[in-house]
Protein backbone atom coordinates (compact mmCIF):
# COMPACT_ATOMS: atom_id res chain seq x y z
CA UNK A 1 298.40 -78.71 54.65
CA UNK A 2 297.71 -82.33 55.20
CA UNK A 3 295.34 -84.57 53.82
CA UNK A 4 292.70 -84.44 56.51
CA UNK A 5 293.14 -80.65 56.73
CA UNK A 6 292.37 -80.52 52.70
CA UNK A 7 289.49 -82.55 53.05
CA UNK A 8 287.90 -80.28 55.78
CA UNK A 9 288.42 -77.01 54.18
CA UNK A 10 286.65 -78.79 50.66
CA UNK A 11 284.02 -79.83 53.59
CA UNK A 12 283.76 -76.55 54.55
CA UNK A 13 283.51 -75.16 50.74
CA UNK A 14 280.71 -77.77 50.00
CA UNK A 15 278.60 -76.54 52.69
CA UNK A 16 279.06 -72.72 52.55
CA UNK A 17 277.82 -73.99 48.35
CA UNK A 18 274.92 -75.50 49.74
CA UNK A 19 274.10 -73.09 52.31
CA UNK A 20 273.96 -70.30 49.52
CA UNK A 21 272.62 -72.72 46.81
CA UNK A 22 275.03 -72.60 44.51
CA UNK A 23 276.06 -75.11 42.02
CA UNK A 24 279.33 -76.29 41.38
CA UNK A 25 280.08 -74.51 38.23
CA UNK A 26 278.62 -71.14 40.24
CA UNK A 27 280.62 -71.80 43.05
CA UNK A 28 284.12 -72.16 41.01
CA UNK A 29 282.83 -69.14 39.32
CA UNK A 30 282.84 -67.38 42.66
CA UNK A 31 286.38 -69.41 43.84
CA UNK A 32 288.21 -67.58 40.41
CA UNK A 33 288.98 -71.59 40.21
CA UNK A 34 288.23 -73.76 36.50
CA UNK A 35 284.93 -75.65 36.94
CA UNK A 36 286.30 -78.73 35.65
CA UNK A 37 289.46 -78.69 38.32
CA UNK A 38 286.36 -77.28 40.97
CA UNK A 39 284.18 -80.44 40.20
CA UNK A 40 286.72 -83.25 40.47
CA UNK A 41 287.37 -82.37 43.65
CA UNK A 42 284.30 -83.81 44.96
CA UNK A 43 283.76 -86.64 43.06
CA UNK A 44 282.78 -89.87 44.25
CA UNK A 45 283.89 -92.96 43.44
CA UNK A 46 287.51 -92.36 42.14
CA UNK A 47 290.78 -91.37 42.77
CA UNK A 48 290.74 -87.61 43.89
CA UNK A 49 293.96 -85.28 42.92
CA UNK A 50 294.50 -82.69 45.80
CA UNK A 51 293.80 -78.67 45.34
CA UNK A 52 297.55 -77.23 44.43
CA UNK A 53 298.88 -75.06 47.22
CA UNK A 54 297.93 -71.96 45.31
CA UNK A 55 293.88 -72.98 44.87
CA UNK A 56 294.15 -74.33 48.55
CA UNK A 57 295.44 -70.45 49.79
CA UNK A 58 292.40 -69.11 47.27
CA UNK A 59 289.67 -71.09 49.27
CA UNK A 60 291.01 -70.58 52.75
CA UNK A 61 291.19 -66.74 52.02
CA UNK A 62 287.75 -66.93 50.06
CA UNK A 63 286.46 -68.81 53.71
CA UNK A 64 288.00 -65.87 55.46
CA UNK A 65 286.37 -63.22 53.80
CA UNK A 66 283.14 -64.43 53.99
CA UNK A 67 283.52 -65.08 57.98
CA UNK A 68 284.64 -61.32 57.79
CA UNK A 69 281.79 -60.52 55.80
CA UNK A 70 279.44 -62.47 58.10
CA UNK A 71 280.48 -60.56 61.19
CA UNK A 72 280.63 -57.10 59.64
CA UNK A 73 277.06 -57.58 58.90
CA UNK A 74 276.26 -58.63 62.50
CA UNK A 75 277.94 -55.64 63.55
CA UNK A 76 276.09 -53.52 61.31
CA UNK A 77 273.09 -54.79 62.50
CA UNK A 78 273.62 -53.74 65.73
CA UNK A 79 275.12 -50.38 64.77
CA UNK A 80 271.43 -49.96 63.23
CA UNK A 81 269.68 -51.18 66.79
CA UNK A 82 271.34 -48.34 68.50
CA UNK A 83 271.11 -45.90 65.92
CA UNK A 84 266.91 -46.69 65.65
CA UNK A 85 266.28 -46.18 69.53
CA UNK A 86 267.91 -42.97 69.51
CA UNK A 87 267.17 -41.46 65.95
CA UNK A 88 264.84 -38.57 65.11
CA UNK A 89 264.54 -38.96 60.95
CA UNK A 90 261.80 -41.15 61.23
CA UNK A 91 258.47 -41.18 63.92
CA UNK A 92 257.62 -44.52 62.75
CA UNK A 93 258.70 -47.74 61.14
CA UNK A 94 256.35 -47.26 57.70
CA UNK A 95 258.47 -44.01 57.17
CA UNK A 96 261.62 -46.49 57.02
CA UNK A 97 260.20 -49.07 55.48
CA UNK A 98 258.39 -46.94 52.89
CA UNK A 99 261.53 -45.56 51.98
CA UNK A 100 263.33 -48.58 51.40
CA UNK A 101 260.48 -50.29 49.58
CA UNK A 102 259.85 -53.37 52.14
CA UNK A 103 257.25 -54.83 54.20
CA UNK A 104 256.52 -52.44 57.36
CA UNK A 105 255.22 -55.71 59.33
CA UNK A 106 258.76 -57.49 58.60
CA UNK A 107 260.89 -54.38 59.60
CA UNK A 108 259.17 -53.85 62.35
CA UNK A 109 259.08 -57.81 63.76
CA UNK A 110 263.03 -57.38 63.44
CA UNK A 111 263.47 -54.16 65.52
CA UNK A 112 261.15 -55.38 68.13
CA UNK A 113 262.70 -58.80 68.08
CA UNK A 114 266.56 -57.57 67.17
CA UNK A 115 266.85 -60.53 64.34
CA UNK A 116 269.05 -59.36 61.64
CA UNK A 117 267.13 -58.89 58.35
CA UNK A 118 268.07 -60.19 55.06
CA UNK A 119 271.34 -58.86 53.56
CA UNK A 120 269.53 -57.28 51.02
CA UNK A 121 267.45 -55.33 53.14
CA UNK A 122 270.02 -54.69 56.08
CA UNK A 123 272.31 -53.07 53.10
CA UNK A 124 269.32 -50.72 51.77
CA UNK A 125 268.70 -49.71 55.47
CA UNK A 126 272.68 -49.04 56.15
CA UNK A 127 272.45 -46.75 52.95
CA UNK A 128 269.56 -45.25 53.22
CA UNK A 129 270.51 -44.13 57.15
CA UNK A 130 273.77 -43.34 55.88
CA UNK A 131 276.15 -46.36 56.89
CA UNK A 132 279.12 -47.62 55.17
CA UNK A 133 278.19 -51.32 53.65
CA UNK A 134 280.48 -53.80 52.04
CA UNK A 135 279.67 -54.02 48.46
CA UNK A 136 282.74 -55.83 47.32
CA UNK A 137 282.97 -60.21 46.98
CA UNK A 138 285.89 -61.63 47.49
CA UNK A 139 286.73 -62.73 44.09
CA UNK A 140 286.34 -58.38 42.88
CA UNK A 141 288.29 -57.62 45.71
CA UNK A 142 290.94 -60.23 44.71
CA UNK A 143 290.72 -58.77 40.98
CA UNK A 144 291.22 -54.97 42.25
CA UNK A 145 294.28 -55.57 44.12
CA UNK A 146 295.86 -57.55 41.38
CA UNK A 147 294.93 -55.49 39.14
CA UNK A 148 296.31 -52.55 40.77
CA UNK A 149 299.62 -54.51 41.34
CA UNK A 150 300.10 -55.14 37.51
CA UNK A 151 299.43 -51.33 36.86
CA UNK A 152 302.61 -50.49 38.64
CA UNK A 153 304.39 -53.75 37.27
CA UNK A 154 303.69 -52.20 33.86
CA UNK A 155 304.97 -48.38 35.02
CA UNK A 156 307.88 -50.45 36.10
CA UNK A 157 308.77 -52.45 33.39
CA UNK A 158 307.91 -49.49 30.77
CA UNK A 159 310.83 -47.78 32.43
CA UNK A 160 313.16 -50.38 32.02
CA UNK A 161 312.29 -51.18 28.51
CA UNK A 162 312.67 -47.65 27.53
CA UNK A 163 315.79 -47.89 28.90
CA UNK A 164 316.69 -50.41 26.01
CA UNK A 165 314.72 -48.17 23.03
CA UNK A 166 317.47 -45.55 23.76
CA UNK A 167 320.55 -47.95 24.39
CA UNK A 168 323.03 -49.56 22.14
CA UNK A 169 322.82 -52.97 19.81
CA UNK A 170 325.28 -54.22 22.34
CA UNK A 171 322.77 -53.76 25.26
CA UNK A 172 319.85 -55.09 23.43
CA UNK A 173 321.91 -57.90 22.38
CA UNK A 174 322.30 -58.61 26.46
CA UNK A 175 318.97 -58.55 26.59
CA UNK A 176 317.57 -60.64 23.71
CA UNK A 177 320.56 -63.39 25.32
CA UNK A 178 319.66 -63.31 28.86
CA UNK A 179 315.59 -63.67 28.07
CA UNK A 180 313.53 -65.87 26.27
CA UNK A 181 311.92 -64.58 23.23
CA UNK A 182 308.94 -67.17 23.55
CA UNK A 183 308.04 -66.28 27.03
CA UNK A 184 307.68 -62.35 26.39
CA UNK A 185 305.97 -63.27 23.67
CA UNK A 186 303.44 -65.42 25.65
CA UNK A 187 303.00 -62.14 28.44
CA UNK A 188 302.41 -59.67 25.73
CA UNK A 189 299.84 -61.77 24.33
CA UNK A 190 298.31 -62.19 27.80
CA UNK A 191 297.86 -58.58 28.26
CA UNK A 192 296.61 -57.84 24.86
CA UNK A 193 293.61 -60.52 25.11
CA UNK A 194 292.87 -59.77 28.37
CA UNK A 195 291.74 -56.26 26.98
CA UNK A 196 288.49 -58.25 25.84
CA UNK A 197 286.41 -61.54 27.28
CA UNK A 198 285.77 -62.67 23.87
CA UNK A 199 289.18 -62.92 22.82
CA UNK A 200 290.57 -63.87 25.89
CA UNK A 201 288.54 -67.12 25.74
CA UNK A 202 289.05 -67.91 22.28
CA UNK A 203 293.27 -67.30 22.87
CA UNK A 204 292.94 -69.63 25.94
CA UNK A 205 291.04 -72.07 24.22
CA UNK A 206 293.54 -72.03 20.97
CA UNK A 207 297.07 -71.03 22.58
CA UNK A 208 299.93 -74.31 23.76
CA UNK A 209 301.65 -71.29 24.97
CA UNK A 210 303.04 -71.09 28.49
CA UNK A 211 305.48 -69.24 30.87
CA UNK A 212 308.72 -71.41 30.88
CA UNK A 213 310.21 -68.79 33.70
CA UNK A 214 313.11 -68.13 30.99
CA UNK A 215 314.24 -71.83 31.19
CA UNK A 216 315.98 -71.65 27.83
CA UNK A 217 318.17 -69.28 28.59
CA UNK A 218 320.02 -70.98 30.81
CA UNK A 219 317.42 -72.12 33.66
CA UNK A 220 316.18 -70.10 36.28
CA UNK A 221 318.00 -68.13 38.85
């Protein structure tokens, strides 16, 4: 991506930030990105580094989803339009809006005029009538996909490992040559403090630690 493309997709992050009012630190929060890293971007008045390639694809797909979200929403709105002028659950609009605890007069300005309601209410309308919302950000979407990915990783690597347990000193010998002792150690610790926040943030505050993609051992593949 080239400068001018980087600067418009931070443009575009700025505003969707400002749109939502959301700070910078609330924003990175959201972004899965370090506020500090987050905030220098848009700094005036010195020299800015560039988002990596990797916080770059984060943003753009974090832009996506929300454009996705945006037009689901739309379409669910819609959905709801037809569904109204042909249901029989409820004579009137006070039924519907008792039900869902909002103003009848506001409901009932937004089926006569067809403006989408707030989010909040068009969600407790979709669930209450029965409809299938989105209830997942991108950044817990993100986390659920990964997460499932590193379950199987670990069902993976548990079978290869135990593969070793029951093998010979010679084998294990292989092994403890071809990897570096440093960098499983760094993993292992990974997973174990990532059991609990507390930890986690008192390891990544202490720990010089990092992956060195088995560099000692004769450099990577």
């Amino acid at each position: 991506m080239n400068k001018k493309s980087v600067e418009q997709l931070l443009i575009e992050i700025d505003d969707f930030s400002r749109k939502k009012n959301l700070s910078k630190r609330r924003m990175a929060q959201k972004l899965n990105i370090p506020y500090m890293t987050f905030k220098n971007w848009f700094q005036k008045g010195r020299v800015k580094r560039n988002p990596s390639p990797a916080y770059i694809k984060m943003m753009e797909k974090f832009l996506e989803s929300q454009k996705e979200t945006v037009s689901y929403w739309k379409d669910l709105w819609l959905k709801i339009l037809g569904w109204w002028k042909t249901q029989h659950r409820y004579s009137t609009v006070k039924e519907l809006a008792d039900e869902i605890g909002w103003d009848v007069q506001s409901l009932n300005q937004h089926f006569e005029n067809e403006a989408m309601p707030p989010t909040l209410v068009l969600e407790k309308v979709a669930k209450t009538i029965g409809f299938e919302v989105p209830t997942l950000d991108f950044v817990v979407q993100e986390a659920q996909r990964r997460t499932e990915k590193v379950k199987y990783l670990l069902l993976f690597l548990e079978e290869e490992l135990r593969w070793f347990r029951d093998s010979s000193k010679e084998a294990r010998d292989i092994f403890r040559e071809k990897l570096d002792l440093d960098d499983i150690g760094y993993i292992s610790s990974l997973l174990t403090m990532l059991g609990e926040e507390g930890k986690f943030r008192r390891w990544l505050t202490l720990t010089t630690n990092r992956f060195n993609f088995f560099k000692n051992k004769g450099g990577r593949k």
